[in-house]
C-alpha atoms as a PDB file:
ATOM      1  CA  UNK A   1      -2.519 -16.517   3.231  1.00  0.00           C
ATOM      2  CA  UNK A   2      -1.359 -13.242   4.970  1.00  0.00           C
ATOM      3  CA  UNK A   3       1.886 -12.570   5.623  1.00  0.00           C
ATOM      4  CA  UNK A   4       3.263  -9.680   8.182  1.00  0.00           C
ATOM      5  CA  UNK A   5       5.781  -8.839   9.949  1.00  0.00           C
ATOM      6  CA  UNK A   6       5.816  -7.564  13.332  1.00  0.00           C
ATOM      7  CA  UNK A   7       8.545  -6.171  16.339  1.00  0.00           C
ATOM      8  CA  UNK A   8      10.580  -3.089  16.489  1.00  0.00           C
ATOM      9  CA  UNK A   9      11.690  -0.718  13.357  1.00  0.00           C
ATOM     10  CA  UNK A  10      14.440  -2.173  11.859  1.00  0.00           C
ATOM     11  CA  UNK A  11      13.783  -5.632  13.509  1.00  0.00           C
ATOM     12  CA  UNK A  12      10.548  -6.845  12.326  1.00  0.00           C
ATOM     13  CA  UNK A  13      10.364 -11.024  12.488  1.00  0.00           C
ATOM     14  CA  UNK A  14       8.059 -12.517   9.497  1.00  0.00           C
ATOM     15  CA  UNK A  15       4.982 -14.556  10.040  1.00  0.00           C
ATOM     16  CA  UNK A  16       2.121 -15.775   9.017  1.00  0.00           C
ATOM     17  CA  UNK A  17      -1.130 -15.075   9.991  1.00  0.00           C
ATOM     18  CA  UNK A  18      -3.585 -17.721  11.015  1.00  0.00           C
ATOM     19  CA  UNK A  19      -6.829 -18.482  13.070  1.00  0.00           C
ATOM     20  CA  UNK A  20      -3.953 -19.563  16.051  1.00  0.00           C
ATOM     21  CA  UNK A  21      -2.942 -16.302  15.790  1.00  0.00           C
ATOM     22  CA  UNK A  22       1.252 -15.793  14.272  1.00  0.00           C
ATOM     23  CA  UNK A  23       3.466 -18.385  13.158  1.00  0.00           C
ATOM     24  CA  UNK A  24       6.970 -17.951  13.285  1.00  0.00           C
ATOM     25  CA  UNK A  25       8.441 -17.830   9.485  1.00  0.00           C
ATOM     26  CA  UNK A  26      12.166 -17.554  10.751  1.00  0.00           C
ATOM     27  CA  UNK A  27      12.889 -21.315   9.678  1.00  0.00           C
ATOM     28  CA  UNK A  28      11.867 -20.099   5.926  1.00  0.00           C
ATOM     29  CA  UNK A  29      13.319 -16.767   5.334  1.00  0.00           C
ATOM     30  CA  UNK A  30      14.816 -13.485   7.331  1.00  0.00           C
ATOM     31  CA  UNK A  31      12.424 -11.612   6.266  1.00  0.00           C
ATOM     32  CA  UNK A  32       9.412 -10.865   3.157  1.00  0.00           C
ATOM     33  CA  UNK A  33      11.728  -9.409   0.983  1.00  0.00           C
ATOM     34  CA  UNK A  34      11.506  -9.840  -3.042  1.00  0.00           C
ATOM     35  CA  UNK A  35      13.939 -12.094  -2.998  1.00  0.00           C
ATOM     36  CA  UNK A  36      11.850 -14.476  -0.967  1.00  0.00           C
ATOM     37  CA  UNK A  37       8.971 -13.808  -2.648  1.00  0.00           C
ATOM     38  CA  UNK A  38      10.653 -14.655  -6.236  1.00  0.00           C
ATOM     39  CA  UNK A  39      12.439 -17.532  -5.170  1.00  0.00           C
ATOM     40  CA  UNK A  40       8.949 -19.637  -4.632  1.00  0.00           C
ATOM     41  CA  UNK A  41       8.689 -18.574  -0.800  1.00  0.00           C
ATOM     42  CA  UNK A  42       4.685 -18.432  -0.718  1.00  0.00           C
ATOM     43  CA  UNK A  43       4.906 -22.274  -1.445  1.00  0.00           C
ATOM     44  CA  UNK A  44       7.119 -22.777   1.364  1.00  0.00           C
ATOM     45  CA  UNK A  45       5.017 -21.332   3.373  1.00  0.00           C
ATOM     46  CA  UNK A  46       2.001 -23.291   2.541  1.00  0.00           C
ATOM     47  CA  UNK A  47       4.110 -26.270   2.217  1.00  0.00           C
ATOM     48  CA  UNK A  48       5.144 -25.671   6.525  1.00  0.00           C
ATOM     49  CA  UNK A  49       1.740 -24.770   7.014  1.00  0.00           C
ATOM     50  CA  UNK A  50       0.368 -28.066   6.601  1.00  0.00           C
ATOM     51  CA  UNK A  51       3.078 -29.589   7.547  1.00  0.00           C
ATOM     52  CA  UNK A  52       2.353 -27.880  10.909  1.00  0.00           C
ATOM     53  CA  UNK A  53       6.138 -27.143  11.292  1.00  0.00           C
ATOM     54  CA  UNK A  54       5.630 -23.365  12.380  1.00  0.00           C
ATOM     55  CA  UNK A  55       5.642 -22.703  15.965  1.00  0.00           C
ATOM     56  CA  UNK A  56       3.237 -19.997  16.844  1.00  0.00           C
ATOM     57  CA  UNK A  57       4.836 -16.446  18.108  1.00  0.00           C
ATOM     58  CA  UNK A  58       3.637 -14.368  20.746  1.00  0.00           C
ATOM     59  CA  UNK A  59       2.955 -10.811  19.381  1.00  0.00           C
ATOM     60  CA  UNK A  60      -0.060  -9.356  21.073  1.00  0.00           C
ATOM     61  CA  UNK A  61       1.979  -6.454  22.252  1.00  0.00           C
ATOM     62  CA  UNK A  62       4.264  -6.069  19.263  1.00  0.00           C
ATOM     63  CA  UNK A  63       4.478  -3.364  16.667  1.00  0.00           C
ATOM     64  CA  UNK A  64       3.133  -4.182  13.226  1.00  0.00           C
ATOM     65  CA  UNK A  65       5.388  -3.307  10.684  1.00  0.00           C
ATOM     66  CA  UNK A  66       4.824  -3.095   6.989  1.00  0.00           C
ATOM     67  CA  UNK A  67       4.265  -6.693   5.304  1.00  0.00           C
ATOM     68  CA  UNK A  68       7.474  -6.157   3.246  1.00  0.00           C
ATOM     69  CA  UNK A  69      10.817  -5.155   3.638  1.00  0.00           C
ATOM     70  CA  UNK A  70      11.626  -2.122   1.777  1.00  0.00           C
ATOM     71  CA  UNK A  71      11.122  -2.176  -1.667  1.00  0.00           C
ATOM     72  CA  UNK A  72      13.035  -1.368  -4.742  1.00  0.00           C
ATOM     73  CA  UNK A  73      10.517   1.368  -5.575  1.00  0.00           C
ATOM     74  CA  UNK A  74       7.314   2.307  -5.380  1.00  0.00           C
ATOM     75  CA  UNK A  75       5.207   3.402  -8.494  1.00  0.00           C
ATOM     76  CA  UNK A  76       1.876   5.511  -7.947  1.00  0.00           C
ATOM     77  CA  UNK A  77      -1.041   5.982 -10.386  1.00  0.00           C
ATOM     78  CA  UNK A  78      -2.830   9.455 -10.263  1.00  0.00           C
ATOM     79  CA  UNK A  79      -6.775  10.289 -10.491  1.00  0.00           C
ATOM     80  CA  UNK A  80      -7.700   6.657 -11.448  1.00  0.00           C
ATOM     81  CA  UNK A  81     -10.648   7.057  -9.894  1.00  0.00           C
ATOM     82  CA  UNK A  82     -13.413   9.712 -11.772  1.00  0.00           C
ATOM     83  CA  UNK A  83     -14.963  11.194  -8.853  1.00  0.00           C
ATOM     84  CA  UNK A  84     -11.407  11.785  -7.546  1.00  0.00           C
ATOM     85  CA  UNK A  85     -10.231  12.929 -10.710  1.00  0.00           C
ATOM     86  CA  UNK A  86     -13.464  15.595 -10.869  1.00  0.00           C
ATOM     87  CA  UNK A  87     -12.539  16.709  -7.112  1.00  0.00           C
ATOM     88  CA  UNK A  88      -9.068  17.257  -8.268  1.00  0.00           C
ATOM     89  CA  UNK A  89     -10.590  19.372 -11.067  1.00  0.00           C
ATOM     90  CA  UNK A  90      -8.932  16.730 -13.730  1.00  0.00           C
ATOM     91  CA  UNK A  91     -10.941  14.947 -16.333  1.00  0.00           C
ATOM     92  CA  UNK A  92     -10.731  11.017 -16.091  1.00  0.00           C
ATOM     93  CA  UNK A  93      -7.361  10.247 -17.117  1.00  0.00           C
ATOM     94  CA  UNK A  94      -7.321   8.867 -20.579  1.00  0.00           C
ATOM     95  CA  UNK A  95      -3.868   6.993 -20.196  1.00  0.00           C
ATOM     96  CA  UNK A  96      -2.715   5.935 -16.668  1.00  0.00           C
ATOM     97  CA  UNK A  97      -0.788   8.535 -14.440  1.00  0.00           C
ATOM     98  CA  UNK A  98       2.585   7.776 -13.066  1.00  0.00           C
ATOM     99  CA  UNK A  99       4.930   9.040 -10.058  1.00  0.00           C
ATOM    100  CA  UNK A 100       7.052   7.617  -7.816  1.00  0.00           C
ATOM    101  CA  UNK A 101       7.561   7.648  -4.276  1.00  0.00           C
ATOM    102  CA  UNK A 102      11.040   6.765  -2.344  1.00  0.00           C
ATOM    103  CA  UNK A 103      11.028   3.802  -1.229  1.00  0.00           C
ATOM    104  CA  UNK A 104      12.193   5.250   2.597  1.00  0.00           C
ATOM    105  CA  UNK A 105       8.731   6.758   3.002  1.00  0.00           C
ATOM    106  CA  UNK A 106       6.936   3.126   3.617  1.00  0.00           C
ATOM    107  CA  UNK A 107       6.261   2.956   7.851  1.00  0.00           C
ATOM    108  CA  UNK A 108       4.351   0.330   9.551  1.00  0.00           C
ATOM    109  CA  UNK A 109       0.251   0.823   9.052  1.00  0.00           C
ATOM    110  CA  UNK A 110      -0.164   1.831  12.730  1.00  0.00           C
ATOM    111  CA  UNK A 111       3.026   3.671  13.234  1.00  0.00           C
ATOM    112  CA  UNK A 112       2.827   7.832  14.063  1.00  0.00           C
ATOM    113  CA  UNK A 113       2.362   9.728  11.389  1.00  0.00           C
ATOM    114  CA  UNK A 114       4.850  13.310  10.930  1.00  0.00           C
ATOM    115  CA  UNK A 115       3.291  16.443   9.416  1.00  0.00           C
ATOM    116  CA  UNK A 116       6.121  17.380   7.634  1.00  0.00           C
ATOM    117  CA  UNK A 117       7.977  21.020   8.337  1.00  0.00           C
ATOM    118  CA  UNK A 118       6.285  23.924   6.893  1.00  0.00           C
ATOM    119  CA  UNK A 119       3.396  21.997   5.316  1.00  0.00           C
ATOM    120  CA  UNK A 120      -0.360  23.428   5.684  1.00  0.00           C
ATOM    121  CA  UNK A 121      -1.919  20.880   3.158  1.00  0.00           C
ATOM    122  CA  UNK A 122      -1.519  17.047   4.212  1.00  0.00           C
ATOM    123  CA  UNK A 123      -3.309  14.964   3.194  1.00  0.00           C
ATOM    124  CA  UNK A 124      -4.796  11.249   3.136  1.00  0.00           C
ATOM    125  CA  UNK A 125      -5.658   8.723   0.415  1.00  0.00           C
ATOM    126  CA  UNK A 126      -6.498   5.457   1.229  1.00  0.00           C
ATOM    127  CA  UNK A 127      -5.160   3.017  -1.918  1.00  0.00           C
ATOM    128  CA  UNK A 128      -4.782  -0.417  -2.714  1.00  0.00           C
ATOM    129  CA  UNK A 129      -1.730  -1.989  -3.344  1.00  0.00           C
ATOM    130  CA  UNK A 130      -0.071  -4.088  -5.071  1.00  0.00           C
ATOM    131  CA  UNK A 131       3.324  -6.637  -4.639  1.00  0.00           C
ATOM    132  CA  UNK A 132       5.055  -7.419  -7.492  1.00  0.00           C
ATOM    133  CA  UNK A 133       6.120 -11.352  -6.708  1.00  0.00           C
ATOM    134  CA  UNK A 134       7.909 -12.096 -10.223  1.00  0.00           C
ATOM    135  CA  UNK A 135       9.876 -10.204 -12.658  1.00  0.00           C
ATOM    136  CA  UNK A 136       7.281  -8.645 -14.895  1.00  0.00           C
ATOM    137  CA  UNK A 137       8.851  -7.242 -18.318  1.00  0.00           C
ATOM    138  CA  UNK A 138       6.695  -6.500 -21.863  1.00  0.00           C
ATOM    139  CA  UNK A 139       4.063  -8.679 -20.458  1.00  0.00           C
ATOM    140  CA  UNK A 140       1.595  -9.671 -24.047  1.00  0.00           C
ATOM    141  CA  UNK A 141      -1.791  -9.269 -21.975  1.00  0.00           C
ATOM    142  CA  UNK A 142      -3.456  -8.527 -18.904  1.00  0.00           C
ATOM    143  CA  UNK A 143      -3.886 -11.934 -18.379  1.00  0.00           C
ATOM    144  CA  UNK A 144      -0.908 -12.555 -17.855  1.00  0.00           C
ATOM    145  CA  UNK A 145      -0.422 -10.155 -14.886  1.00  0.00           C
ATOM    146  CA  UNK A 146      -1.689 -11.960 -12.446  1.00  0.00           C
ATOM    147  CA  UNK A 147       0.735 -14.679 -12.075  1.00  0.00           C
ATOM    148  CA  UNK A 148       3.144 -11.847 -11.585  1.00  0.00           C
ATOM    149  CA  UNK A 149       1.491 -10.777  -8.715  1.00  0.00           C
ATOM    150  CA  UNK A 150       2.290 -12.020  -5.051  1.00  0.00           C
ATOM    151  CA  UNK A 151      -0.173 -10.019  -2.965  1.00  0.00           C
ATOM    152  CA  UNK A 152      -2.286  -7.160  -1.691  1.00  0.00           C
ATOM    153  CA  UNK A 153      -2.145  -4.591   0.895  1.00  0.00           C
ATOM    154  CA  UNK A 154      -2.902  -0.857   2.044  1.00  0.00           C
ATOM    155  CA  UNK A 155      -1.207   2.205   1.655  1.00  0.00           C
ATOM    156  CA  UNK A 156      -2.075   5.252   2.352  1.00  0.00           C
ATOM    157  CA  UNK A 157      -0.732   7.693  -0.193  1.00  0.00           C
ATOM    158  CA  UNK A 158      -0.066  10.456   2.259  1.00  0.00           C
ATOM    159  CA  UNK A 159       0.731  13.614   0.326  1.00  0.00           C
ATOM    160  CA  UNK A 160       1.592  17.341   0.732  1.00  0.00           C
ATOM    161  CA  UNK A 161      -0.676  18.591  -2.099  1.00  0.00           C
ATOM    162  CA  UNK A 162       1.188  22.337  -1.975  1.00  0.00           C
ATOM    163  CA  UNK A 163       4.591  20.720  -2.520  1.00  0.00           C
ATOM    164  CA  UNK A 164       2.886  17.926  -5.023  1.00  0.00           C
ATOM    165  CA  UNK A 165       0.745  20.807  -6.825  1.00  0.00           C
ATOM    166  CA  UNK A 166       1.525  24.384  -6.306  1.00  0.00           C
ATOM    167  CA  UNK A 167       5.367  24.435  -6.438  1.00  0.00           C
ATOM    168  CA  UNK A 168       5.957  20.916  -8.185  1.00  0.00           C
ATOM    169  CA  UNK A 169       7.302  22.214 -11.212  1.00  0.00           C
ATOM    170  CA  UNK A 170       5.275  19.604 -12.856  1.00  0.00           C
ATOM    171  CA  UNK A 171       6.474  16.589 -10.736  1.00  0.00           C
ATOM    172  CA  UNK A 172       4.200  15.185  -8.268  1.00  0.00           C
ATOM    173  CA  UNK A 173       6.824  13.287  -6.200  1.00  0.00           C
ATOM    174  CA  UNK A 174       7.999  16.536  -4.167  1.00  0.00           C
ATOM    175  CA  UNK A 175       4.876  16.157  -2.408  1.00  0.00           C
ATOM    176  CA  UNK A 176       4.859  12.649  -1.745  1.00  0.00           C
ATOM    177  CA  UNK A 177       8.292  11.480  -0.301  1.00  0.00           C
ATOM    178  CA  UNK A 178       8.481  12.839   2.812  1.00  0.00           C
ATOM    179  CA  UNK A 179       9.367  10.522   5.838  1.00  0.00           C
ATOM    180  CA  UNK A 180       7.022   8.104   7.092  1.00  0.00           C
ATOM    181  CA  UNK A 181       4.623   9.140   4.029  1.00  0.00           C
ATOM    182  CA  UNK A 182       3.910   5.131   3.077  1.00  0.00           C
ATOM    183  CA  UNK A 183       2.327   3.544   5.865  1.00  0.00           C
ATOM    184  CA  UNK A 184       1.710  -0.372   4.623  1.00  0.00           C
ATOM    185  CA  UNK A 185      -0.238  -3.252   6.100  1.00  0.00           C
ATOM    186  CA  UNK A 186      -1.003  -4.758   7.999  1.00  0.00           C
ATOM    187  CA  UNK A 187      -0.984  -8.116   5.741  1.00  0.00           C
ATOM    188  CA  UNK A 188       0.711  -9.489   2.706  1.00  0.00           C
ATOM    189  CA  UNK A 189      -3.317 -11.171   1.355  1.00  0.00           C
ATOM    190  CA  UNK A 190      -2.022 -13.739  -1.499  1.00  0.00           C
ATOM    191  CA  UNK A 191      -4.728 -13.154  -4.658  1.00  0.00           C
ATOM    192  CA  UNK A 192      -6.853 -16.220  -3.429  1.00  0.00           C
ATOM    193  CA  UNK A 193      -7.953 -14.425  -0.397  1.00  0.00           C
ATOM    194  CA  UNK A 194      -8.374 -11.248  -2.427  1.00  0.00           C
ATOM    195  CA  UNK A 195     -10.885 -10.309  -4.541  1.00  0.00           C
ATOM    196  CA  UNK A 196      -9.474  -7.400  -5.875  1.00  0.00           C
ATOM    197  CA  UNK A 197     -11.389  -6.610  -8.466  1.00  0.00           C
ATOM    198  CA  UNK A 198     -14.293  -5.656  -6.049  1.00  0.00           C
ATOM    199  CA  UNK A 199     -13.112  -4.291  -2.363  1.00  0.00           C
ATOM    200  CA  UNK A 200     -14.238  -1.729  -0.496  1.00  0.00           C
ATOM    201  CA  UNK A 201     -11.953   0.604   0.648  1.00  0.00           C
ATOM    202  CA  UNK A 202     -12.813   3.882   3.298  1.00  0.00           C
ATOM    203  CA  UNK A 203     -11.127   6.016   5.180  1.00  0.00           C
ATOM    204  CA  UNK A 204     -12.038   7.780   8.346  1.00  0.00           C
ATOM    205  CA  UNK A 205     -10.653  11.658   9.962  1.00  0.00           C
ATOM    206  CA  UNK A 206     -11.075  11.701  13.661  1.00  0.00           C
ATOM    207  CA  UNK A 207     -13.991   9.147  13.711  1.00  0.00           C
ATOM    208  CA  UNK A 208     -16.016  11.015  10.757  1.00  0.00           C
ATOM    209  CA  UNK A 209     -16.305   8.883   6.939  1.00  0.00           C
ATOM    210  CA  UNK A 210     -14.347  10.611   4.258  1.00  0.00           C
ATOM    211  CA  UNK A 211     -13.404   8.116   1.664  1.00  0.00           C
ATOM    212  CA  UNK A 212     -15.823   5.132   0.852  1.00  0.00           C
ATOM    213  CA  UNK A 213     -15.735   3.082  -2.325  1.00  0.00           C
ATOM    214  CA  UNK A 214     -15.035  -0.004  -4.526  1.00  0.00           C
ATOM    215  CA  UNK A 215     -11.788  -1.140  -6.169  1.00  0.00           C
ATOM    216  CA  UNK A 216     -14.095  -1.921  -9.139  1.00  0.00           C
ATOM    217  CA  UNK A 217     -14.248   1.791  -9.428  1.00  0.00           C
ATOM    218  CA  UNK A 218     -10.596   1.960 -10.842  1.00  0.00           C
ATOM    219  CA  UNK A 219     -10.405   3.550 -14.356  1.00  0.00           C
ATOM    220  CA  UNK A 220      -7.387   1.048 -14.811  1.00  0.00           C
ATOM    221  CA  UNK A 221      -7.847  -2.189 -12.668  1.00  0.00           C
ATOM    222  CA  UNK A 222      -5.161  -3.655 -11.351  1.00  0.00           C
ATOM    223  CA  UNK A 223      -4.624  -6.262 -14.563  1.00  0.00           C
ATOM    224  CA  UNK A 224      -4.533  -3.602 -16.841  1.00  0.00           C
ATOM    225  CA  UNK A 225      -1.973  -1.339 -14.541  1.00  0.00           C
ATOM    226  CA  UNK A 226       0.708  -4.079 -14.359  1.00  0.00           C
ATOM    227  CA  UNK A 227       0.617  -4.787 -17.979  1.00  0.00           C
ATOM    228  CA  UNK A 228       0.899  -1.182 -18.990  1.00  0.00           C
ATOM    229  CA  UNK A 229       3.583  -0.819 -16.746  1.00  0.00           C
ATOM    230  CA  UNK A 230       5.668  -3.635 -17.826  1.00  0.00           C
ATOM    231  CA  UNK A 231       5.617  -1.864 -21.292  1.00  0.00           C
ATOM    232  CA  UNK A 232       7.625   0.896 -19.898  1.00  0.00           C
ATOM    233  CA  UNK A 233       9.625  -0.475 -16.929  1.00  0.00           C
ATOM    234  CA  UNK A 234      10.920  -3.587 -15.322  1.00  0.00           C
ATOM    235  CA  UNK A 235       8.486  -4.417 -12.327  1.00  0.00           C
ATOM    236  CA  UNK A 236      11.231  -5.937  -9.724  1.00  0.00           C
ATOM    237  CA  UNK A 237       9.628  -8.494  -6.993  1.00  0.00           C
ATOM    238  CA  UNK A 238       9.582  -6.872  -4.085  1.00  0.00           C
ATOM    239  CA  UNK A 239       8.222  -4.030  -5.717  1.00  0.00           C
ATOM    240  CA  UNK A 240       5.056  -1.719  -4.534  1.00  0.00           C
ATOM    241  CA  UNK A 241       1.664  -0.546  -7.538  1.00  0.00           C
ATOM    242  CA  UNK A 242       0.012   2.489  -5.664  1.00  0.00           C
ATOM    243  CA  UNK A 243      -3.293   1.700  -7.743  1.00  0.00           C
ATOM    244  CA  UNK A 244      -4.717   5.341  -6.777  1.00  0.00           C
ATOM    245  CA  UNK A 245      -7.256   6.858  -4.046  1.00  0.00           C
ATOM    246  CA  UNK A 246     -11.268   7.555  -4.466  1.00  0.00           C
ATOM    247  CA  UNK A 247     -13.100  10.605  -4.055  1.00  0.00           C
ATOM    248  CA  UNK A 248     -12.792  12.283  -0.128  1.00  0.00           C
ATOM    249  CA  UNK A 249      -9.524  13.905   0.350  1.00  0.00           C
ATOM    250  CA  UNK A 250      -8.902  17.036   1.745  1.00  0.00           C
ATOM    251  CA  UNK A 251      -7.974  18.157  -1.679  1.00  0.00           C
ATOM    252  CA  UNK A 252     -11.570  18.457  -2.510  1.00  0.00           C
ATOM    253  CA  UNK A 253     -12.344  21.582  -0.793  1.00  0.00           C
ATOM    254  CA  UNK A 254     -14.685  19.527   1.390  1.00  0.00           C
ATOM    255  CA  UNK A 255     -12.643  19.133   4.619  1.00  0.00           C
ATOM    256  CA  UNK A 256      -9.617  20.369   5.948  1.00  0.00           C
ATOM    257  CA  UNK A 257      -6.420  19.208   5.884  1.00  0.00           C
ATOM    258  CA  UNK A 258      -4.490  17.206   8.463  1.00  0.00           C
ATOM    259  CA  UNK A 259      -2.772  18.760  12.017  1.00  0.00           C
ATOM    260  CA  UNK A 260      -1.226  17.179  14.735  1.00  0.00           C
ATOM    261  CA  UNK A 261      -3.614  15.025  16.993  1.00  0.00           C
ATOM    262  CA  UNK A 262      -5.519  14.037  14.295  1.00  0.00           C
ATOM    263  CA  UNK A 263      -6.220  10.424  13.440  1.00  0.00           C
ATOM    264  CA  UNK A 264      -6.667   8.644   9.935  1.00  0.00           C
ATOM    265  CA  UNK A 265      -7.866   5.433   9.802  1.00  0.00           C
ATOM    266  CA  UNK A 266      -7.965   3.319   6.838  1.00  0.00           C
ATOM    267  CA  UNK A 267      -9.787   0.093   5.770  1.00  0.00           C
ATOM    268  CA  UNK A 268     -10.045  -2.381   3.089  1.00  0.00           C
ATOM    269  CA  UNK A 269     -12.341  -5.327   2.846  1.00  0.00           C
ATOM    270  CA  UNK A 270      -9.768  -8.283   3.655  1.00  0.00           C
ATOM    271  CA  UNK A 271      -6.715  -6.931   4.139  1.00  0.00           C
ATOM    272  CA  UNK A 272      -7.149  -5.564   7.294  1.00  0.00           C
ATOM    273  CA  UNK A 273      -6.803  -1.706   8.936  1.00  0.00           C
ATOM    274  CA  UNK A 274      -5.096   0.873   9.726  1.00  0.00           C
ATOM    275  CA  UNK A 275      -4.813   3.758  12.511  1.00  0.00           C
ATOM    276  CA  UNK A 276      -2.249   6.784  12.575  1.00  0.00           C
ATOM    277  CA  UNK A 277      -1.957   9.209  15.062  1.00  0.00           C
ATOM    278  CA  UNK A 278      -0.504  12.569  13.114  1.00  0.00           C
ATOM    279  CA  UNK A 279       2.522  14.898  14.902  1.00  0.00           C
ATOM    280  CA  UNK A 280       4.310  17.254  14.242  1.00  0.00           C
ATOM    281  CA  UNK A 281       7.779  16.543  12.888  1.00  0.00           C
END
């Protein structure tokens, strides 16, 4: 299935996407939220589905927000691709990398974009990510990640690589939480439409390629990501993976970074696209 939900900032109604086009979810929950998500809400929705109790919706000229309310966090992983990690100067990452991002900085996928204040080195990275649908604590395998998993989607990582880099102090998440710096969506893709293992994910500055690869790329597939992680936190449904960008960011020295009236779009094999438009804050 894929899930999204769509209307103004702040008001977004859920539905489901289908060949019909959006089906109201309204009857099933106020929103995607982890709550709904833990409490068994995917089979609700397949259980109305084909039941053919969900009236279709009308949003052709509606914004599309992100697929999921906001979430209790949002956990990153750095360079875990090696060509990114040799454009960043870094050798592949022997252990996975971790930041955060504040959960405030997730926008809708086609929403415009805000160079923040003072910044001279924004920058894009097209990622995929994860939605944590069950509690996921000292998991014992890989294996077992999966079932704790309620979805995919896209983010793009959007980072100030001065403030993340140059001035950090060490800690990347100074250059990754300003406003707006999450866009998500456009879908919620349940793992039987997904195959994660092997997308292909690009991304696209003003019409010319920049990023272009394969999720099978990752140093640390997804599996092995929400395992580790559950060894050192408490994934909460709800919750966002950031699973890391490929090789083609303006970081590399290759092209320049991002100014107002340029546009990023973003695409990964099933889960749909995205377009910003980039201003000025």
């Amino acid at each position: 299935m894929k899930l999204a939900r769509i209307g103004d900032a702040g008001a977004e109604r859920p539905v489901v996407v289908t060949a019909e086009g959006y089906r109201d979810l309204s009857a099933l929950t106020d929103d995607i939220t982890g709550e709904f998500l833990a409490g068994g809400g995917l089979d609700r929705v397949r259980a109305a589905l084909s039941a053919g109790e969900l009236p279709l919706v009308d949003g052709s000229d509606q914004r599309v927000g992100a697929p999921i309310a906001r979430p209790s966090a949002i956990i990153c992983i750095g360079m875990n691709y090696a060509a990114h990690a040799a454009e960043s100067g870094s050798a592949p990452p022997e252990v996975p990398i971790l930041f955060l991002k504040t959960p405030n900085t997730v926008a809708g996928p086609h929403d415009v974009a805000r160079i923040p204040r003072k910044s001279t080195k924004t920058d894009w990275e097209v990622e995929l990510a994860v939605v944590i649908g069950k509690r996921a604590s000292y998991l014992e395998s890989p294996a077992q990640s999966l079932e704790h998993i309620a979805g995919f989607t896209i983010a793009n990582d959007l980072s100030e690589r001065e403030w993340q880099l140059e001035i950090s102090g060490g800690q990347w998440s100074k250059g990754k939480s300003a406003p707006g710096f999450t866009p998500l969506g456009p879908w919620l893709v349940t793992p039987d439409e997904a195959r994660y293992q092997d997308l292909r994910l690009t991304s696209h500055v003003n019409g010319e390629p920049r990023q272009d690869s394969r999720t099978s790329d990752l140093i640390f597939g997804v599996d092995e990501l929400v395992y580790q992680l559950s060894q050192w936190m408490t994934l909460e449904p709800g919750d966002l993976v950031l699973t890391g960008t490929p090789e083609g960011v303006a970081l590399s020295g290759r092209f320049p970074y991002l100014k107002a009236g340029d546009v990023v779009e973003l695409e990964i094999e099933g889960l749909g696209t995205q377009r910003q438009e980039f201003v000025d804050a």
